[in-house]
Protein backbone atom coordinates (compact mmCIF):
# COMPACT_ATOMS: atom_id res chain seq x y z
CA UNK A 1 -15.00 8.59 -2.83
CA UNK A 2 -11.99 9.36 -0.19
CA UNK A 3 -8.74 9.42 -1.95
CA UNK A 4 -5.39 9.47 -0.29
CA UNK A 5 -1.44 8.86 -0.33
CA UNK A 6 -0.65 5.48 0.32
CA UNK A 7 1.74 4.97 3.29
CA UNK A 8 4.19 2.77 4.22
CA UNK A 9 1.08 1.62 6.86
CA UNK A 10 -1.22 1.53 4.36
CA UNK A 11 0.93 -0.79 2.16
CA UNK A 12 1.19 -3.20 4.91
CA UNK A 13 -2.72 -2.79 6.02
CA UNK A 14 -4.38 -3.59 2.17
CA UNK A 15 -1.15 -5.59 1.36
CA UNK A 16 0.26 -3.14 -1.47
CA UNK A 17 3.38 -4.16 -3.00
CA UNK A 18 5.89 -1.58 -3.01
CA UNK A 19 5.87 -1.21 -7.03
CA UNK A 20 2.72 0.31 -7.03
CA UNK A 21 2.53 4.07 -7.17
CA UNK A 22 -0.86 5.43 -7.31
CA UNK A 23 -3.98 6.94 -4.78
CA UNK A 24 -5.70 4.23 -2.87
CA UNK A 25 -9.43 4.31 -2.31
CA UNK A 26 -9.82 4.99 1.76
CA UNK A 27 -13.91 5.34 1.47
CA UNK A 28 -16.24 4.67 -0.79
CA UNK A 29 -19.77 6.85 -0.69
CA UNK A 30 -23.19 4.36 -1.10
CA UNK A 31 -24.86 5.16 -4.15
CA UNK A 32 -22.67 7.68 -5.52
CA UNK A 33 -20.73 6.82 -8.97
CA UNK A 34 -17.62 4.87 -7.57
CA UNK A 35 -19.93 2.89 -5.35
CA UNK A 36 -21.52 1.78 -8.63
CA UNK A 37 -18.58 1.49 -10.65
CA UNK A 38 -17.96 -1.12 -7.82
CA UNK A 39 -14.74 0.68 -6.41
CA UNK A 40 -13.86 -0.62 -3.11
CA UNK A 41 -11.57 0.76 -0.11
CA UNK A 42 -8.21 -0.45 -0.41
CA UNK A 43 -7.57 -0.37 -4.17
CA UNK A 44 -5.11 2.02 -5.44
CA UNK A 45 -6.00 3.80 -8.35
CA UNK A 46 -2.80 4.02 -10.77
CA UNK A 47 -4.38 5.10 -14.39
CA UNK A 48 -6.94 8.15 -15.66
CA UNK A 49 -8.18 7.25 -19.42
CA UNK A 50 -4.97 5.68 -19.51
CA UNK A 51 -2.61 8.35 -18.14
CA UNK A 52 -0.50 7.13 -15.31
CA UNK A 53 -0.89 9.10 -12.19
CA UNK A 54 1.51 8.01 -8.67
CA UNK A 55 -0.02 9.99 -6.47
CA UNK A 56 -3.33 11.83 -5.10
CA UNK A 57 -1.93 14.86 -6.57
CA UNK A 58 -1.30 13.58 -9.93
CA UNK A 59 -4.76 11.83 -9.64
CA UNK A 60 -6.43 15.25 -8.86
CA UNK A 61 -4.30 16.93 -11.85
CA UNK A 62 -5.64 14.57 -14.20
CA UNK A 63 -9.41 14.44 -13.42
CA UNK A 64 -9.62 18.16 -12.93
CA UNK A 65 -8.72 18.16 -16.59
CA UNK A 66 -11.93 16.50 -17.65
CA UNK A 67 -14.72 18.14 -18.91
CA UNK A 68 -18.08 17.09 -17.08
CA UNK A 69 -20.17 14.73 -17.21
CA UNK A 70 -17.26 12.72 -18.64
CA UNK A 71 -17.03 9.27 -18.05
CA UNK A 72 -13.35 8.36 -16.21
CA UNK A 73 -11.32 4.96 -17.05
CA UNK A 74 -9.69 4.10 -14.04
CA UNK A 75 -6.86 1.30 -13.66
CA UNK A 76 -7.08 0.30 -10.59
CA UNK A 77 -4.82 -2.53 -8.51
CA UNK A 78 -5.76 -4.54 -5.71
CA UNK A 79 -3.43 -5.81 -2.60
CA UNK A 80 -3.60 -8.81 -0.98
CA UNK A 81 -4.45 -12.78 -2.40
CA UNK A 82 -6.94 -10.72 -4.90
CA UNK A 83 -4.60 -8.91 -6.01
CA UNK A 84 -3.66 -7.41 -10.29
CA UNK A 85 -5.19 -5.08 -12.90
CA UNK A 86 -8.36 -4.31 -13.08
CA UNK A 87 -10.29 -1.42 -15.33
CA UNK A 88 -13.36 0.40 -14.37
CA UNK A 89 -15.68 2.78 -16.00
CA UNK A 90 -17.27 5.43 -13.31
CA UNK A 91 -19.84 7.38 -14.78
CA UNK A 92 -20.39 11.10 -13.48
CA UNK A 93 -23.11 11.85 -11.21
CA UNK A 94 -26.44 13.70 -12.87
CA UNK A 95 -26.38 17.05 -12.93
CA UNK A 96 -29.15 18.75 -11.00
CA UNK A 97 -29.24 22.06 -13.12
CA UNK A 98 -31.16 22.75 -15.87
């Protein structure tokens, strides 16, 4: 998954209201464990396992903090006519080592 800053252009592309402070979601990889989870481009991530997080920064602080193989809450808001509170569970990708 591509994370990134949201932008005043960004706000106005995925409709973001301006009360929402988080990381929005600029790709999502096929098969990997957002893709899954059912994480789409556009939706601004704005929890971690229930810690608030405003930025991609503060995003990156918090799931660097996780030990792996962890499963990750995510609060997540969507712009736009769909937009409100939703929760996902992404689970980690299997490790290859052994």
């Amino acid at each position: 998954v591509n994370v990134e800053d949201l932008t005043p252009a960004t706000r106005r592309q995925f409709q973001i209201p301006d009360t929402v402070q988080g990381a929005l979601i600029d790709a999502v990889t096929p098969g990997g464990p957002a893709y899954n989870a059912t994480l789409q481009p556009g939706m601004v991530i704005t929890e971690v396992n229930r810690v608030p997080v405003a930025s991609y920064a503060a995003l990156t602080a918090e799931l660097q903090k996780l030990p792996p193989n962890q499963d990750v809450l995510l609060r997540v808001v969507q712009g736009g006519a769909a937009g409100g509170a939703l929760f996902f569970v992404v689970h980690p990708a299997p490790s290859n080592s052994k």
